[in-house]
PDB file of N, CA and C in Angstrom:
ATOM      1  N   UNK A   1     -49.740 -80.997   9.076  1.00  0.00           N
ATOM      2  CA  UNK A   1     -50.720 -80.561  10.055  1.00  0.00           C
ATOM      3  C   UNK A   1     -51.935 -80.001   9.297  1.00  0.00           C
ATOM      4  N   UNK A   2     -53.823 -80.132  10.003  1.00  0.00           N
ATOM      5  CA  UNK A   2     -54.283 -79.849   9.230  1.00  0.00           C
ATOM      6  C   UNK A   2     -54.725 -78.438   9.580  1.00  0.00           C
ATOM      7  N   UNK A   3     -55.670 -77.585   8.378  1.00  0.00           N
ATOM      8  CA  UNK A   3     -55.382 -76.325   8.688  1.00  0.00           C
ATOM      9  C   UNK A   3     -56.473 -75.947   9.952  1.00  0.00           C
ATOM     10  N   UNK A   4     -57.407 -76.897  10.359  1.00  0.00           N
ATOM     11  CA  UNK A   4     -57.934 -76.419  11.674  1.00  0.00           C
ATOM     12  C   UNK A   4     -57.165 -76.547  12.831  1.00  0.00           C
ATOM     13  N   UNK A   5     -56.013 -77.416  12.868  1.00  0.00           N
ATOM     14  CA  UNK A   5     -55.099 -77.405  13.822  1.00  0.00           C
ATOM     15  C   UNK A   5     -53.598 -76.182  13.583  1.00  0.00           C
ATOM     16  N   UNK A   6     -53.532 -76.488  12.447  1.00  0.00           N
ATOM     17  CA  UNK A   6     -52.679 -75.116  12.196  1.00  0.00           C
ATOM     18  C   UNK A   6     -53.657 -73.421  12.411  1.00  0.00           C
ATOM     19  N   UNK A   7     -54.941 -73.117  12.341  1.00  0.00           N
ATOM     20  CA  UNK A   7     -55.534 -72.172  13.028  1.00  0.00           C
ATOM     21  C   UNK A   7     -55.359 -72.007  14.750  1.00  0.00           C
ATOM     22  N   UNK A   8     -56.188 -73.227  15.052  1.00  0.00           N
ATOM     23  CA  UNK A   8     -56.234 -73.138  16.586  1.00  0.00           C
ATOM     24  C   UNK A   8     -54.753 -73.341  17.338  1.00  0.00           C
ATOM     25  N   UNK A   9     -53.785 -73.807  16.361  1.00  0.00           N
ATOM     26  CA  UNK A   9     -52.197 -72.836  17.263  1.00  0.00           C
ATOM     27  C   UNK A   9     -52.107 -71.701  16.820  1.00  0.00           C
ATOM     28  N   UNK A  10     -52.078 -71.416  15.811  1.00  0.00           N
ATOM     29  CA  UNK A  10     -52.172 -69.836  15.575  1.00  0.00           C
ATOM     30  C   UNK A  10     -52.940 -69.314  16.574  1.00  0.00           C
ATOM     31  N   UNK A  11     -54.047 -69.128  17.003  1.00  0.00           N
ATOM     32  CA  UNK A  11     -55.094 -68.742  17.675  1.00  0.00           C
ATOM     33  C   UNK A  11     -54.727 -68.793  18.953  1.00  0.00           C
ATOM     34  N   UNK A  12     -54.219 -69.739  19.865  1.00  0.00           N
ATOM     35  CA  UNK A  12     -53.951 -70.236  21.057  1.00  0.00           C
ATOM     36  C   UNK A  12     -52.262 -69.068  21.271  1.00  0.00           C
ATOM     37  N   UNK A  13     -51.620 -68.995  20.178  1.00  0.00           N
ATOM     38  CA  UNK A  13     -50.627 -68.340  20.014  1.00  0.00           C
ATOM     39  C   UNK A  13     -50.896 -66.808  20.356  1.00  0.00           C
ATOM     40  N   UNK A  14     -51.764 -66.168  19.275  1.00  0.00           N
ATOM     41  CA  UNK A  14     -52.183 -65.442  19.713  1.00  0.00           C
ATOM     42  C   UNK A  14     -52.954 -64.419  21.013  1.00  0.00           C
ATOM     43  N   UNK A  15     -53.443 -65.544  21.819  1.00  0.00           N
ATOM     44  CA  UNK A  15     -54.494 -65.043  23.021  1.00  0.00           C
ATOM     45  C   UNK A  15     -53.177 -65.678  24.201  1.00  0.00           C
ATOM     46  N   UNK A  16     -52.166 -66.134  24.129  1.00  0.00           N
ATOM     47  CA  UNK A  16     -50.649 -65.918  24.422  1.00  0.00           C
ATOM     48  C   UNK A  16     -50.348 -65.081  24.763  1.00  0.00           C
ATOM     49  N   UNK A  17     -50.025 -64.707  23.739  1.00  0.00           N
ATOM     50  CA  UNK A  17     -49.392 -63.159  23.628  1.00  0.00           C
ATOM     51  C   UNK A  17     -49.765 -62.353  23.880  1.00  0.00           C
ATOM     52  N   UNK A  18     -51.231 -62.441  24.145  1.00  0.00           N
ATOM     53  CA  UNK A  18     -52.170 -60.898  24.803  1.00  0.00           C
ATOM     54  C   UNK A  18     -51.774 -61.289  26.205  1.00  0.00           C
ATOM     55  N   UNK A  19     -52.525 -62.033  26.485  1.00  0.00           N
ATOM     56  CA  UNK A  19     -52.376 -62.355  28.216  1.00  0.00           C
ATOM     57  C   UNK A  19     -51.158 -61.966  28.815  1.00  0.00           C
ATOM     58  N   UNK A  20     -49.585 -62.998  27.892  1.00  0.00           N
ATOM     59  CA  UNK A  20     -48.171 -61.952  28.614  1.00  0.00           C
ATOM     60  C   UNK A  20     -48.302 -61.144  28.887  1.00  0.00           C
ATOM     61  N   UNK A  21     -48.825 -60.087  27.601  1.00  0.00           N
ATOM     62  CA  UNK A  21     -48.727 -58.510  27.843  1.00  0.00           C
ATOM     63  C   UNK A  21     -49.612 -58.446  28.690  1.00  0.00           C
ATOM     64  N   UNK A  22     -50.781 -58.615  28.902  1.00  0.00           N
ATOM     65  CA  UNK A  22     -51.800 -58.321  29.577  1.00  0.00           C
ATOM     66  C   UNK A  22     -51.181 -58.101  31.597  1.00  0.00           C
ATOM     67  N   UNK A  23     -50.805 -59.289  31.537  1.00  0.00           N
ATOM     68  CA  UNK A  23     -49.987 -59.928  32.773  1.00  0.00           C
ATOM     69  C   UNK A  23     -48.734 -59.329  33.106  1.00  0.00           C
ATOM     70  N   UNK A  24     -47.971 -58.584  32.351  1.00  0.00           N
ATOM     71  CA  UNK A  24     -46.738 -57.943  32.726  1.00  0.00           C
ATOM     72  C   UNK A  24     -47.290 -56.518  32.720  1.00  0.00           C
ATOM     73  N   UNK A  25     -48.228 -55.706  32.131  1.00  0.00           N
ATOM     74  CA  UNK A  25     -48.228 -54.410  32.879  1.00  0.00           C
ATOM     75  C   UNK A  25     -49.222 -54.626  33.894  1.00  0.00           C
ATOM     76  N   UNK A  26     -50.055 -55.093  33.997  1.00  0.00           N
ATOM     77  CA  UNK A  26     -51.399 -54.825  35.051  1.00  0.00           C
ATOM     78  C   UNK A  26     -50.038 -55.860  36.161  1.00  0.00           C
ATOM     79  N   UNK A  27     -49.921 -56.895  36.570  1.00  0.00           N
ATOM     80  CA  UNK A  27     -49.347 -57.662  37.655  1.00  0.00           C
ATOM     81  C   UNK A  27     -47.395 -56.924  37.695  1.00  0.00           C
ATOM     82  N   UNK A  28     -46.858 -57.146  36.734  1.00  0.00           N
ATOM     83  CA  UNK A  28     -45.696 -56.929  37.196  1.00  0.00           C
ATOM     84  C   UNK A  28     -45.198 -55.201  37.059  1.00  0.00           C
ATOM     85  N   UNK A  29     -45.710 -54.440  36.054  1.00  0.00           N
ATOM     86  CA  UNK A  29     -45.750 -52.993  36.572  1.00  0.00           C
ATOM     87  C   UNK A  29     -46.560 -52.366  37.020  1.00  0.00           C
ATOM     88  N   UNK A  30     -47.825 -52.792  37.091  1.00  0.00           N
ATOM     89  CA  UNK A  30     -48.540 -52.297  38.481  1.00  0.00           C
ATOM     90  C   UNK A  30     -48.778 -52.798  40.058  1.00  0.00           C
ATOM     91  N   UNK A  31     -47.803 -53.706  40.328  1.00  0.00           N
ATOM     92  CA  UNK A  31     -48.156 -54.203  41.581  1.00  0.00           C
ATOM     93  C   UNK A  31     -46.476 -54.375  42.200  1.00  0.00           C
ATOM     94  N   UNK A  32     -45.513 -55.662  41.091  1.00  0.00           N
ATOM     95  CA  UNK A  32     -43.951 -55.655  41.491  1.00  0.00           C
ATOM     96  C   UNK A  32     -42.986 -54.310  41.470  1.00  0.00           C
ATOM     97  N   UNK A  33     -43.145 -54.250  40.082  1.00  0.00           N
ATOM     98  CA  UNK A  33     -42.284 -53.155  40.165  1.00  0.00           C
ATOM     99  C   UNK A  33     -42.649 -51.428  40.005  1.00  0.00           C
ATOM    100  N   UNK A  34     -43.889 -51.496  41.348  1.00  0.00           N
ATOM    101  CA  UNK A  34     -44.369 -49.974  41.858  1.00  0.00           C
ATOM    102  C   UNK A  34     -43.732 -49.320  41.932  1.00  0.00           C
ATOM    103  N   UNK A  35     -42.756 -49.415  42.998  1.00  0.00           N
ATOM    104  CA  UNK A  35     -41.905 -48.433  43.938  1.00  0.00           C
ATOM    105  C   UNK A  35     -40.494 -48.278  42.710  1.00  0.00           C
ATOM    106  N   UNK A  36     -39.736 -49.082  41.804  1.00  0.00           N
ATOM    107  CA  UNK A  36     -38.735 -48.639  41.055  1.00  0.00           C
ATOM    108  C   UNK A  36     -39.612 -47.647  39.990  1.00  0.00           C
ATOM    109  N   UNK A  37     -40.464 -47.719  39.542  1.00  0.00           N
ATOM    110  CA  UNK A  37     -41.403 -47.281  38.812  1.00  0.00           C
ATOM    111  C   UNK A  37     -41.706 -45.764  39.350  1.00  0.00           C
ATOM    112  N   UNK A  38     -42.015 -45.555  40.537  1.00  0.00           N
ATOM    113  CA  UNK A  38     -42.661 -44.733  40.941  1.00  0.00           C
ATOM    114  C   UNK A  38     -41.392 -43.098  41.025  1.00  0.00           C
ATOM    115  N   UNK A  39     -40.088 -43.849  40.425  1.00  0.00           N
ATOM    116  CA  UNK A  39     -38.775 -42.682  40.678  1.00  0.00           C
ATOM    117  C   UNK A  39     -39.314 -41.755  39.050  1.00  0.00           C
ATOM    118  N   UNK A  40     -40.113 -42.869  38.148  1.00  0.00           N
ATOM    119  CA  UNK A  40     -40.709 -41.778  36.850  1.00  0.00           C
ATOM    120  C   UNK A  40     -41.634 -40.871  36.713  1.00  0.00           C
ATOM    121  N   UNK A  41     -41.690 -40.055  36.456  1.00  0.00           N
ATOM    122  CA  UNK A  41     -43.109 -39.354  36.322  1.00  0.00           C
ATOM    123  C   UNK A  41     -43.924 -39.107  35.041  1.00  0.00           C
ATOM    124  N   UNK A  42     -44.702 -39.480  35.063  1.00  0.00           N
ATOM    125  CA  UNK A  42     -45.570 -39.173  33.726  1.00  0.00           C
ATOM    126  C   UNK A  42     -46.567 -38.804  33.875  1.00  0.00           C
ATOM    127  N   UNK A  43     -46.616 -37.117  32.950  1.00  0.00           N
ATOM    128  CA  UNK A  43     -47.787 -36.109  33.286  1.00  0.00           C
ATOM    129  C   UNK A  43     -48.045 -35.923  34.636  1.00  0.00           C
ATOM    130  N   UNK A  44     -47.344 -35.556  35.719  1.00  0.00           N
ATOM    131  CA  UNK A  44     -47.167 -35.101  37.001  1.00  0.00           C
ATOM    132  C   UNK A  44     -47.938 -36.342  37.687  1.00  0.00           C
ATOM    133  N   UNK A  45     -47.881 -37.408  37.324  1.00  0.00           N
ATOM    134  CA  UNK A  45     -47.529 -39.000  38.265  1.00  0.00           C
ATOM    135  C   UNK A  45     -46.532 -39.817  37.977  1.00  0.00           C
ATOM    136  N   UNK A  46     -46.810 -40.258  39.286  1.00  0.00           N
ATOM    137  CA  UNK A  46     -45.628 -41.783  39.490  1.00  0.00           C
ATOM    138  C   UNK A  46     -45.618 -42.447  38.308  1.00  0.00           C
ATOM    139  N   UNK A  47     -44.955 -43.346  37.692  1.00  0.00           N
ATOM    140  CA  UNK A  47     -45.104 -44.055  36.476  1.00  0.00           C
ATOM    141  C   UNK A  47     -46.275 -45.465  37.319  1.00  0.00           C
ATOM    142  N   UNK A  48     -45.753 -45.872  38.231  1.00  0.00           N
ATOM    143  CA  UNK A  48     -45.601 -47.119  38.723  1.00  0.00           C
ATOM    144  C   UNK A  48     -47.945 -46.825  39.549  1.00  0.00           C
ATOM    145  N   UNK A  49     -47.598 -46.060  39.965  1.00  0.00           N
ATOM    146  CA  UNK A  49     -49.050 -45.626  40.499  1.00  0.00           C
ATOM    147  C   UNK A  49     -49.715 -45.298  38.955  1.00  0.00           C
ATOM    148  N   UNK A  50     -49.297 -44.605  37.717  1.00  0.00           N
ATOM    149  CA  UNK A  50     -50.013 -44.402  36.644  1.00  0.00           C
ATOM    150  C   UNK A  50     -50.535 -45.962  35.992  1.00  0.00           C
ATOM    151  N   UNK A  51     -49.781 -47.273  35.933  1.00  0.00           N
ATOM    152  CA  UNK A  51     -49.961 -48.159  35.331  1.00  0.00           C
ATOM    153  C   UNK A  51     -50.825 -49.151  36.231  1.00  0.00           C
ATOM    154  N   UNK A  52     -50.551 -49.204  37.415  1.00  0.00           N
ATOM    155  CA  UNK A  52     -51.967 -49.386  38.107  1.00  0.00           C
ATOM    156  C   UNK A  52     -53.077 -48.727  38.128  1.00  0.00           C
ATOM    157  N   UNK A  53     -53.332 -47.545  37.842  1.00  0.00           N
ATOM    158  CA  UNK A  53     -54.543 -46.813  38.222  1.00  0.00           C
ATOM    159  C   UNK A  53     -55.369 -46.832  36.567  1.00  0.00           C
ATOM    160  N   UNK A  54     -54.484 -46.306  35.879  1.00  0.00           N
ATOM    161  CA  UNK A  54     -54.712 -46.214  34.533  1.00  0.00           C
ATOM    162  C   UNK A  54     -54.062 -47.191  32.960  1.00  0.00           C
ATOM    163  N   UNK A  55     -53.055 -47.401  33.361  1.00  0.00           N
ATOM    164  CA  UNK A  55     -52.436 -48.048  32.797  1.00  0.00           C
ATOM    165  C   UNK A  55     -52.361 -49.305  31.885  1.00  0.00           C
ATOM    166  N   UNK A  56     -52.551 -49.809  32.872  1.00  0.00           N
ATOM    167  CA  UNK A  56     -53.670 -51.477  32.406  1.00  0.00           C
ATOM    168  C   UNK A  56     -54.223 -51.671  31.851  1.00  0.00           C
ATOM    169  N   UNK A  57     -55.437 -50.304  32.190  1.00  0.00           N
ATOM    170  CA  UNK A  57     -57.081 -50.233  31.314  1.00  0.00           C
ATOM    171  C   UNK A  57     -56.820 -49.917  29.981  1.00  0.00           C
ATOM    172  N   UNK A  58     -55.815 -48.982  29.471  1.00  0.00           N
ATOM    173  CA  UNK A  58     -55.653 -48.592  28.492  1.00  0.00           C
ATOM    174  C   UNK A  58     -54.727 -49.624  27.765  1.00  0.00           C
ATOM    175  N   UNK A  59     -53.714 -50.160  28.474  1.00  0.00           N
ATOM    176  CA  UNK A  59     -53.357 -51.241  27.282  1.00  0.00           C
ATOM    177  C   UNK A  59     -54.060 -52.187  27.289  1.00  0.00           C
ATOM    178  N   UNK A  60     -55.151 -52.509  27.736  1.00  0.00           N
ATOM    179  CA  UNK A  60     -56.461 -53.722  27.916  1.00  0.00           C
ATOM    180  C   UNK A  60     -56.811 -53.143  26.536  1.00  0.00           C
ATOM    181  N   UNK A  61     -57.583 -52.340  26.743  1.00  0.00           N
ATOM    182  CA  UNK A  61     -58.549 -52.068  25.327  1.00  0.00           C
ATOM    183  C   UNK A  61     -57.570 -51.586  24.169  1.00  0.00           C
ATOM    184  N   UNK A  62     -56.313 -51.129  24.103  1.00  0.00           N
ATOM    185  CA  UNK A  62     -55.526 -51.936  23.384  1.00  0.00           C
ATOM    186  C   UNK A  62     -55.459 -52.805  22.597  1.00  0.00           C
ATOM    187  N   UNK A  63     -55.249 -53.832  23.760  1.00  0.00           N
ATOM    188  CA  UNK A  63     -55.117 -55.520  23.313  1.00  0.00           C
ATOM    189  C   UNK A  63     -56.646 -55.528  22.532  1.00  0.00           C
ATOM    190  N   UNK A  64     -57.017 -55.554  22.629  1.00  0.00           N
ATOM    191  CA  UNK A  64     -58.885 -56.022  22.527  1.00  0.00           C
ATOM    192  C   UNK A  64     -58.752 -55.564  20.738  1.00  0.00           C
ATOM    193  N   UNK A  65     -58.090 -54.507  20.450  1.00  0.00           N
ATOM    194  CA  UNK A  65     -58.344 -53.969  19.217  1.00  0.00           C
ATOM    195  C   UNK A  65     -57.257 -54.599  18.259  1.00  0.00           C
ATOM    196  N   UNK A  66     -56.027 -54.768  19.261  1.00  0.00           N
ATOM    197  CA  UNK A  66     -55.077 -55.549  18.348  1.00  0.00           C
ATOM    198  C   UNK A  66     -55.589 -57.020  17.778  1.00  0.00           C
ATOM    199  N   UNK A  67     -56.142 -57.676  18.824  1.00  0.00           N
ATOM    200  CA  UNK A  67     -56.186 -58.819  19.033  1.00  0.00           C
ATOM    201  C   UNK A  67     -57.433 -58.951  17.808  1.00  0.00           C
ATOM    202  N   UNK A  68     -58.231 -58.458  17.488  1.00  0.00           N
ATOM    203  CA  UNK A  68     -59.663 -58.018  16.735  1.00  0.00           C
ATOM    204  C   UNK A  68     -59.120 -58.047  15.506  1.00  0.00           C
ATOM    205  N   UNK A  69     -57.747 -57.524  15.430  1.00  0.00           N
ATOM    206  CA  UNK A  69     -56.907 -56.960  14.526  1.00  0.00           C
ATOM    207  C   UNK A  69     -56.161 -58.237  13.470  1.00  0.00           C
ATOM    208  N   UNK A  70     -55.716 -58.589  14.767  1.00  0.00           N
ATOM    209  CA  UNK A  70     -54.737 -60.091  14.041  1.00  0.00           C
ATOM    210  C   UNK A  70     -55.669 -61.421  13.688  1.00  0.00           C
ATOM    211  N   UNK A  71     -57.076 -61.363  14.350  1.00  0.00           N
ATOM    212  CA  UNK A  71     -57.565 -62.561  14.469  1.00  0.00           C
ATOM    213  C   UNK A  71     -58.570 -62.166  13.030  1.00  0.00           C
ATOM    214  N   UNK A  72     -58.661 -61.321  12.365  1.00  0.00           N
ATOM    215  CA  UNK A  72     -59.121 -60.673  10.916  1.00  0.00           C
ATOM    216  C   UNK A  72     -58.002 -60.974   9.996  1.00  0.00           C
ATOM    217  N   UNK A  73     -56.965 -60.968  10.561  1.00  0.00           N
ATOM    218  CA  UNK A  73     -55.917 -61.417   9.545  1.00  0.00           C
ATOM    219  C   UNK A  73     -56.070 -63.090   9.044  1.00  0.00           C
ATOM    220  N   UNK A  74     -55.696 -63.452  10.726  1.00  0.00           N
ATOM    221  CA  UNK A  74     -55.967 -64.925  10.625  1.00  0.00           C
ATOM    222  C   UNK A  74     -56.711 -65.462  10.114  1.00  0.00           C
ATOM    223  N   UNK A  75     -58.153 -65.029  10.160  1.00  0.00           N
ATOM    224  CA  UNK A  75     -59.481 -65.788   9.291  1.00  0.00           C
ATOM    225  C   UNK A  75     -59.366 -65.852   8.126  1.00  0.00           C
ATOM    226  N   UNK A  76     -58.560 -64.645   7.127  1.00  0.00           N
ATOM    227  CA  UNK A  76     -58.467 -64.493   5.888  1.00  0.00           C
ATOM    228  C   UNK A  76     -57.246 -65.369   5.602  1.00  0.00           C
ATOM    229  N   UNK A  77     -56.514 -65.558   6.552  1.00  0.00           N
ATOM    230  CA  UNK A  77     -55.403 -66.968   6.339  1.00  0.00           C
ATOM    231  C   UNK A  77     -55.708 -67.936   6.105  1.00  0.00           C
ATOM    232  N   UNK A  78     -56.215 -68.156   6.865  1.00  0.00           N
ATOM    233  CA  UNK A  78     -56.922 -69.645   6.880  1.00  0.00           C
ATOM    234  C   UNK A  78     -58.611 -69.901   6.159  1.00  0.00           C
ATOM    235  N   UNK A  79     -58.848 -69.119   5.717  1.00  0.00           N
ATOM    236  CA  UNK A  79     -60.619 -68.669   4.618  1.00  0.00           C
ATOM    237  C   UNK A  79     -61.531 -68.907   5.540  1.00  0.00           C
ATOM    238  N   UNK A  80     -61.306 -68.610   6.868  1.00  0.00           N
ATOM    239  CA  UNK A  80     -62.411 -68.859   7.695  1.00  0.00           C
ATOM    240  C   UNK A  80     -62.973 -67.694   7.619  1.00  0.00           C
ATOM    241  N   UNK A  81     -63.172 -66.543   7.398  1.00  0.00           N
ATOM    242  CA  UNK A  81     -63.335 -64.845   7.393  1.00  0.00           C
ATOM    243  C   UNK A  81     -64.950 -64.876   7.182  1.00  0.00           C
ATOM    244  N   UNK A  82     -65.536 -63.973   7.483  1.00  0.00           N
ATOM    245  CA  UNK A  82     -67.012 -63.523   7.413  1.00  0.00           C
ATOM    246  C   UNK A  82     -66.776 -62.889   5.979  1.00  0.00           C
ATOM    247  N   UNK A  83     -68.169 -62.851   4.888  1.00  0.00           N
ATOM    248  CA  UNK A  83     -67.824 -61.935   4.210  1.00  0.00           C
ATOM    249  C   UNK A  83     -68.721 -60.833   4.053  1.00  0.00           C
TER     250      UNK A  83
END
């Protein structure tokens, strides 16, 4: 395989794996599983109301830094990197 196709799966791999995550706290613990969620409390809230309201946003920008993170790795993998 060549290495622009071995990047852009790497790459495609990567923005994957954000989105899951992205997609399982904002959709499935802030919207499905509210109410089992909501028996936790964190810092005098619901868990399930905390990851909708706040939750999300913060593992969003998160992701954004990880993702910033791995895709700096990747460039230097593959010598695509700024210098």
């Amino acid at each position: 395989m060549s290495d622009r196709a071995s990047y852009w799966k790497a790459n495609l791999r990567l923005v994957a794996l954000c989105l899951v995550i992205w997609f399982t706290v904002s959709y499935v613990f802030g919207i499905i599983l509210v109410e089992p969620l909501n028996n936790i409390r964190l810092g005098g809230y619901k868990l399930g109301f905390w990851f909708a309201q706040q939750g999300s946003m913060y593992v969003f920008v998160l992701l954004i830094f990880f993702y910033a993170w791995r895709m700096g790795k990747l460039d230097r993998k593959f010598n695509v990197h700024e210098d």
